[in-house]
Protein backbone atom coordinates (compact mmCIF):
# COMPACT_ATOMS: atom_id res chain seq x y z
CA UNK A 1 -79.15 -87.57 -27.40
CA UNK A 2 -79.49 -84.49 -24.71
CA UNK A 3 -79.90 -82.26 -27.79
CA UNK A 4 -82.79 -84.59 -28.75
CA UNK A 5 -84.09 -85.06 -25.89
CA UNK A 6 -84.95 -81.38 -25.09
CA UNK A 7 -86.70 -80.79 -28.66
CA UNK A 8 -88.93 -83.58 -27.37
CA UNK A 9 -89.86 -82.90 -24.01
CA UNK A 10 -89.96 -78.89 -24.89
CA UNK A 11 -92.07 -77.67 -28.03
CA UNK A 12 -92.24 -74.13 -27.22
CA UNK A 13 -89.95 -73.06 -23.95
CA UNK A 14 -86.62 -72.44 -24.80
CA UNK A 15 -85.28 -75.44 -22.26
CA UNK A 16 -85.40 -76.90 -26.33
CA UNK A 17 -82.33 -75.72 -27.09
CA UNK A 18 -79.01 -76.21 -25.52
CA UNK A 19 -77.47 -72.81 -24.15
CA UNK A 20 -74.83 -72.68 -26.63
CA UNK A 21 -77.26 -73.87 -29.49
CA UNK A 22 -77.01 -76.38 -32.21
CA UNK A 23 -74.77 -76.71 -34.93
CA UNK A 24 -76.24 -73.87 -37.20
CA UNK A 25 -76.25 -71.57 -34.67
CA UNK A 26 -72.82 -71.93 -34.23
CA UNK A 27 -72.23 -71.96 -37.87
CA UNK A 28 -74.29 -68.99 -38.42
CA UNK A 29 -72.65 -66.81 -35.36
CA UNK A 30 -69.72 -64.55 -38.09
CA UNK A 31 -73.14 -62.90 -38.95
CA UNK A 32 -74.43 -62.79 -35.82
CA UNK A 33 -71.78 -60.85 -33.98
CA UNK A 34 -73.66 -57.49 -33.47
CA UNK A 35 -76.65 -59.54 -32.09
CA UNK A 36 -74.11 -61.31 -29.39
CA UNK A 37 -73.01 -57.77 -28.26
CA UNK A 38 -76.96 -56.80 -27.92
CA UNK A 39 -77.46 -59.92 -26.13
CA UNK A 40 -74.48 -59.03 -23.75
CA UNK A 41 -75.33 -55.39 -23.09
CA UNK A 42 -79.51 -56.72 -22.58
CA UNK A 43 -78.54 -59.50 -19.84
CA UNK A 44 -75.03 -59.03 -18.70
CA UNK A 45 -76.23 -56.15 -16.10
CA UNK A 46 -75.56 -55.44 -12.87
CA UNK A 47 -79.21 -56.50 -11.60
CA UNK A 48 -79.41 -59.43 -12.89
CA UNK A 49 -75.91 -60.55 -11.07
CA UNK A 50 -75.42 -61.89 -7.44
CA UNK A 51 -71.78 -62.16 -5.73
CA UNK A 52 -71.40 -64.55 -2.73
CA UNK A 53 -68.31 -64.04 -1.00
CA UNK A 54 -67.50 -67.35 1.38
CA UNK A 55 -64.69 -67.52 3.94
CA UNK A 56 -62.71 -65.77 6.51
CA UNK A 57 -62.21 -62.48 4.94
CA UNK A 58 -62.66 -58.98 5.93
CA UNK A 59 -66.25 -57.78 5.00
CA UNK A 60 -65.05 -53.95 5.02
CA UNK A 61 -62.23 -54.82 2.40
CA UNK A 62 -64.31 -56.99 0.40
CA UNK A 63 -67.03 -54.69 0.43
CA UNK A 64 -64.61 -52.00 -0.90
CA UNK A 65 -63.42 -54.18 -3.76
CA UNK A 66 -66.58 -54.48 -4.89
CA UNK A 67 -67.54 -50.93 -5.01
CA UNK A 68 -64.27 -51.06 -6.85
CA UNK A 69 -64.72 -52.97 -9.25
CA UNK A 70 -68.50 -53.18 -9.67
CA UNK A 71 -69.55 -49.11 -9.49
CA UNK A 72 -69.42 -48.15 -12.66
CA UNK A 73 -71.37 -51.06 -13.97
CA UNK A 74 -74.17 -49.85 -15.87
CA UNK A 75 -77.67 -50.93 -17.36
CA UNK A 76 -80.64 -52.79 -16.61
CA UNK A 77 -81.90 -56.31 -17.49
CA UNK A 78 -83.90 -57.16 -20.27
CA UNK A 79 -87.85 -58.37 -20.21
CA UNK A 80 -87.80 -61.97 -21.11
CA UNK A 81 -90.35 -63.54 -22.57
CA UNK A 82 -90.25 -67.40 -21.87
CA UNK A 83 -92.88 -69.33 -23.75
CA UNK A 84 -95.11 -71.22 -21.57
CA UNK A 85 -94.42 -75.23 -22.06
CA UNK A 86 -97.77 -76.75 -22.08
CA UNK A 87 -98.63 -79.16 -20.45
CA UNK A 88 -97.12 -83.24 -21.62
CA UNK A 89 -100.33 -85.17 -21.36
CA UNK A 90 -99.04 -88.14 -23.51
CA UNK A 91 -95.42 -90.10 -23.81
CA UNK A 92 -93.10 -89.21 -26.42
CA UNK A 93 -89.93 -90.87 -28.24
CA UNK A 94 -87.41 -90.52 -30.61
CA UNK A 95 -84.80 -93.07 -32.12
CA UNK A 96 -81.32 -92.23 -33.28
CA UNK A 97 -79.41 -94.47 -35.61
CA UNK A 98 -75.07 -93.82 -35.20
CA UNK A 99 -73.27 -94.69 -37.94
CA UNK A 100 -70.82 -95.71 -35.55
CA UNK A 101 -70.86 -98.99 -33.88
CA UNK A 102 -72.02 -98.36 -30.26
CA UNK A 103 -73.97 -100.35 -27.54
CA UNK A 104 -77.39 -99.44 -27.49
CA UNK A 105 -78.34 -96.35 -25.41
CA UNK A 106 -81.14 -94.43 -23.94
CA UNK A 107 -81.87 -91.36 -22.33
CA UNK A 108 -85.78 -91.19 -20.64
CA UNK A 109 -86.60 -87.31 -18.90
CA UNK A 110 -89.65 -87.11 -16.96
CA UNK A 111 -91.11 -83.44 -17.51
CA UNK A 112 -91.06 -82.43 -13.54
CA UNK A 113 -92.10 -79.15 -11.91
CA UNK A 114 -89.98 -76.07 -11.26
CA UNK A 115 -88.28 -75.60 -8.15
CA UNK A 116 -89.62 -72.34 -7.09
CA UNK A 117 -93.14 -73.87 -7.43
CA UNK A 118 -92.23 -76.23 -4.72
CA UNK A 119 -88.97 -77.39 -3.01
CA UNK A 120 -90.89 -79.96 -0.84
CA UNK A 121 -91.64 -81.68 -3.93
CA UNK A 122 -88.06 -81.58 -5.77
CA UNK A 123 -86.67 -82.97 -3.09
CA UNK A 124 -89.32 -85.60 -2.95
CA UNK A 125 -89.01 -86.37 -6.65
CA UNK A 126 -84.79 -86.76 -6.13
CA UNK A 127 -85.69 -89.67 -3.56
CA UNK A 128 -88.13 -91.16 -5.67
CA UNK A 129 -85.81 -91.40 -8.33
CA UNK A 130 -83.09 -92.54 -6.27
CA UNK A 131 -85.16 -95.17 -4.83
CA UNK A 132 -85.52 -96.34 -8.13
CA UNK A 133 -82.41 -95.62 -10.12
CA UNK A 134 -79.53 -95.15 -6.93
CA UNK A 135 -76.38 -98.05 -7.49
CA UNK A 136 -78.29 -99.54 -4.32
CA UNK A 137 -82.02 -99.52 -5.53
CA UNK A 138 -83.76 -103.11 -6.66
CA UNK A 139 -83.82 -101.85 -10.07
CA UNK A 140 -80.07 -101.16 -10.70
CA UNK A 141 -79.39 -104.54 -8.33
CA UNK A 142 -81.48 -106.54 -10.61
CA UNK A 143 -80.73 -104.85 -14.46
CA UNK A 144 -76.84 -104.09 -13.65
CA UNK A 145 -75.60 -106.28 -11.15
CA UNK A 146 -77.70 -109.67 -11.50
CA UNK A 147 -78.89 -109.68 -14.52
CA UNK A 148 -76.48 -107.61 -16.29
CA UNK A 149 -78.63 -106.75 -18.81
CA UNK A 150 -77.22 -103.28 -18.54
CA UNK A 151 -73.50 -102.21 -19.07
CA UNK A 152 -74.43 -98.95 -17.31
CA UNK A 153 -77.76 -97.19 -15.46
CA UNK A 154 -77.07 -93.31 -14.63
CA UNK A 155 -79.00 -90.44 -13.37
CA UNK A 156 -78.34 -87.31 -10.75
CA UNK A 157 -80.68 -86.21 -7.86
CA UNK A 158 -80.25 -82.68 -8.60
CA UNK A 159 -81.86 -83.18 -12.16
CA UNK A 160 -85.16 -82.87 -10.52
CA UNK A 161 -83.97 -78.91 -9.90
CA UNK A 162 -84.52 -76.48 -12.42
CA UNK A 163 -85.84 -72.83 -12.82
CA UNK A 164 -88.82 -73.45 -15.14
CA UNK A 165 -90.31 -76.67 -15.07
CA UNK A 166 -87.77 -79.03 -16.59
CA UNK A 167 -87.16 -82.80 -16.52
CA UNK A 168 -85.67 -85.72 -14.46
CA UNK A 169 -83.50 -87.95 -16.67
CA UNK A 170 -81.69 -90.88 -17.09
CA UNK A 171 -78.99 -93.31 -19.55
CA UNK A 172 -78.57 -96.53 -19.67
CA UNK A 173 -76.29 -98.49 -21.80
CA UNK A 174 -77.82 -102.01 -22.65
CA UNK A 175 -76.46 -104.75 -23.62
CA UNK A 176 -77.61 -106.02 -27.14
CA UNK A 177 -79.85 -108.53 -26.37
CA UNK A 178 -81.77 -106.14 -24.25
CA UNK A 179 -84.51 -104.36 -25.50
CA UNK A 180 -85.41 -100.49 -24.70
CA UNK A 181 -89.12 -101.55 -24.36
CA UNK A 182 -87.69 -103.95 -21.38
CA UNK A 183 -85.99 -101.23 -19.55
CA UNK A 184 -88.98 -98.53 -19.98
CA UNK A 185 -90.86 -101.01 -18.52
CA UNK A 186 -89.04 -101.80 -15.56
CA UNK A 187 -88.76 -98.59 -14.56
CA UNK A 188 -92.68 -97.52 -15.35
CA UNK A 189 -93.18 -100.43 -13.06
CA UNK A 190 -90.56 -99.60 -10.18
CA UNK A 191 -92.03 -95.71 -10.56
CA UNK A 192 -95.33 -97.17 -10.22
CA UNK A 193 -94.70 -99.12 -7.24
CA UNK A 194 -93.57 -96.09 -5.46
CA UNK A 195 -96.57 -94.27 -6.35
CA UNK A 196 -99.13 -97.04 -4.82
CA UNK A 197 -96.28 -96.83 -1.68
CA UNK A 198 -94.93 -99.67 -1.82
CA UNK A 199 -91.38 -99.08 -0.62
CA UNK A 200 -91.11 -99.66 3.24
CA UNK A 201 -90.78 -96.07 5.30
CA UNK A 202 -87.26 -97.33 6.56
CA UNK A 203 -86.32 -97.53 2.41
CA UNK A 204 -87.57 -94.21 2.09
CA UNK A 205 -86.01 -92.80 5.35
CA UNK A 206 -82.50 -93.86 4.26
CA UNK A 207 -82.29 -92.59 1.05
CA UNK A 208 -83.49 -89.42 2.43
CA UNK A 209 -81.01 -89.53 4.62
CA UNK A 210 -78.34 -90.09 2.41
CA UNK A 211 -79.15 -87.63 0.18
CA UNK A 212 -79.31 -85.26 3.06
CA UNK A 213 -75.92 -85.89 4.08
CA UNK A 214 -74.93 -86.54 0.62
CA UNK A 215 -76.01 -82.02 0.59
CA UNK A 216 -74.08 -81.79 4.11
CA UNK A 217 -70.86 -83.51 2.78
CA UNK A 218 -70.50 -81.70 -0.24
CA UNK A 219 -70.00 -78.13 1.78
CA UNK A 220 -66.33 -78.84 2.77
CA UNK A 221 -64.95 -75.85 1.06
CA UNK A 222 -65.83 -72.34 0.81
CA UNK A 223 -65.46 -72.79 -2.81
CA UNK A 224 -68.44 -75.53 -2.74
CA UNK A 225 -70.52 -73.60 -0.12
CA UNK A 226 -70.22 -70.38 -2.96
CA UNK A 227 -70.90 -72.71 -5.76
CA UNK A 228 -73.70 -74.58 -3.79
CA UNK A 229 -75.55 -70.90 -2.55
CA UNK A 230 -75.12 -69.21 -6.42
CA UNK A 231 -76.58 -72.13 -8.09
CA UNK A 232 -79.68 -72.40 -5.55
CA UNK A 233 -79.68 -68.85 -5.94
CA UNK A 234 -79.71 -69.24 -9.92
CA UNK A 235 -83.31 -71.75 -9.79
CA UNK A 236 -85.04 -69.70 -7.01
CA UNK A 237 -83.81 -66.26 -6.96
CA UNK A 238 -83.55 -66.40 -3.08
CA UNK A 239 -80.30 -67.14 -1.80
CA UNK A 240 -82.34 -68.94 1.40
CA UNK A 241 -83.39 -71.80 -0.66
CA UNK A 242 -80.36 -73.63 -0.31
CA UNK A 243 -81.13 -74.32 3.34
CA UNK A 244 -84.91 -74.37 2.61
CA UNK A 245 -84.01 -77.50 0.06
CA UNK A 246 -82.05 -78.88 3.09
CA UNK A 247 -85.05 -78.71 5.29
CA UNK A 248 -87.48 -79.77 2.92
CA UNK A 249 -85.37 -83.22 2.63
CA UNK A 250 -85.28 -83.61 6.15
CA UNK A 251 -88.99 -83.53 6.46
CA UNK A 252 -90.08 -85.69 4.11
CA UNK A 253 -92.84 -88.48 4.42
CA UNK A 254 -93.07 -91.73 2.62
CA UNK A 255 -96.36 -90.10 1.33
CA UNK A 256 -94.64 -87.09 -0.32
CA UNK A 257 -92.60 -89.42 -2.25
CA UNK A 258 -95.40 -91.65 -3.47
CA UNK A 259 -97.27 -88.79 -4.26
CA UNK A 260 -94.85 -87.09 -6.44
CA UNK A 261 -94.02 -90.29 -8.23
CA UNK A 262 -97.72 -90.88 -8.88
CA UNK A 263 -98.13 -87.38 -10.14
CA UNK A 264 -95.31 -87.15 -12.39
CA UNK A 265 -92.83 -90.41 -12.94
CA UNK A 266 -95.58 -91.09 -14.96
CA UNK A 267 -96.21 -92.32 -18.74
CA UNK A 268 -97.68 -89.34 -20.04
CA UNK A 269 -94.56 -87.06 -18.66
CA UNK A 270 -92.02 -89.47 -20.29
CA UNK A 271 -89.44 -88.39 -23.45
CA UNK A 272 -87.48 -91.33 -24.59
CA UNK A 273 -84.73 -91.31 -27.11
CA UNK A 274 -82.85 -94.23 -28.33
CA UNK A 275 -79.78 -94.44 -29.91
CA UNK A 276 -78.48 -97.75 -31.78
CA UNK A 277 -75.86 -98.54 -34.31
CA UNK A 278 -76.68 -99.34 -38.18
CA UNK A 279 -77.78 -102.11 -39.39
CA UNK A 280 -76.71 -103.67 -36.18
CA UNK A 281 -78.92 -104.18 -32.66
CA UNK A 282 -82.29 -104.26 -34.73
CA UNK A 283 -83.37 -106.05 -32.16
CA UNK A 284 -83.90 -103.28 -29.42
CA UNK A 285 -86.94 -101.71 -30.28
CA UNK A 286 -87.29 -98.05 -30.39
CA UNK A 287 -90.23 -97.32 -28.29
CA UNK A 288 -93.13 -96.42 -29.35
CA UNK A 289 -95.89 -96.18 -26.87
């Protein structure tokens, strides 16, 4: 379903593919071992690396490892070309039938905009989503817990980060008598609601909040606080960004997050892909809006 849904959000940028590619990619890679070395000596170079060191350590002796180790690394990187993604003006799906019996799934991206374009609005868009997808929004209350028309509702804050423009995603697993059409719906129409500003500012200033401190919590290690710094590093090329990200959350206005949910948790940025058994659960509707 991931595989599927990046060939539909992404016709042209290579977010399409998965990093280790599909299935004849792999099959095809015996004859493609003299293009893997190419690839290695055109991107594996030492500017296009960054090491963090974290912890109580000794920066002469570190620094002397490196020089060590690192000093006879040669080469430069490689021009990429990325193909520009234009612009999703119109919904998209996909169904997938598993020979398998399964529940019925679905994964739904929203195609979001990079986070070097704007960290003020990634971190808007992962409280907009979280309003409307977190274990304590009205949406999961009412579909999971209530209603229990869902076995399962998923999604991750940090999928509104990426390096290129990307997308924010989500599964669910419904129950059979539940229909994908109902659960698109429910969330165009919680998405929505956020966009006219509906939720109350107190809503909005406790998931930001939580998320904040959800950041703060998870840099109990030096380990984490490396992994944390190379990955912000990795979207933004600027190793500041990590605490920029911070402060951007900390700032945020109920308006920022009804603006970015207005401008893209919208219909014509949505990729769905369904996934049901055969012949069984004909009655959830792949959607096709």
């Amino acid at each position: 379903m991931a595989e599927a849904l990046g060939t539909l959000a992404f016709t042209k940028h290579t977010y399409g593919h998965t990093p280790l590619g599909f299935e004849r990619d792999v099959k095809a890679m015996p004859g493609a071992y003299d293009y893997s070395r190419a690839f290695f000596r055109r991107f594996y170079t030492p500017d296009d690396c960054t090491l963090f060191v974290v912890g109580d350590f000794d920066a002469a002796a570190v620094t002397a490892l490196i020089h060590a180790q690192y000093d006879g690394w040669t080469g430069h990187r490689a021009a990429t070309n990325v193909p520009v993604e234009p612009e999703q003006t119109a919904p998209r799906s996909r169904a997938i039938t598993w020979k398998s019996p399964t529940s019925p799934r679905l994964l739904e991206g929203f195609r979001v905009p990079r986070t070097s374009q704007n960290l003020r609005d990634t971190a808007a868009l992962a409280v907009a989503a979280s309003l409307v997808l977190g274990d304590s929004s009205d949406l999961y209350q009412r579909l999971v817990v209530k209603e229990q028309k869902l076995i399962e509702l998923t999604f991750s804050p940090d999928d509104a980060m990426s390096r290129d423009p990307g997308v924010l995603s989500f599964s669910a697993k419904l129950k059979p008598s539940t229909t994908f059409d109902e659960v698109v719906g429910a969330v165009d129409q919680a998405f929505a609601a956020v966009g006219r500003g509906e939720t109350s500012p107190e809503k909005v200033d406790a998931v930001r909040r939580h998320l904040l401190n959800s950041r703060i919590i998870e840099l109990q290690t030096p380990q984490a606080v490396a992994n944390s710094l190379a990955y912000a590093t990795a979207l933004t090329g600027d190793p500041r960004s990590l605490q920029a990200y911070a402060d951007a959350l900390a700032s945020l206005t109920p308006e920022d997050v009804a603006r970015v949910a207005r401008t893209y948790l919208i219909a014509a940025h949505r990729n769905v892909v369904t996934l049901t058994s055969a012949p069984a659960n004909r009655g959830s509707k792949a959607v096709g809006r």
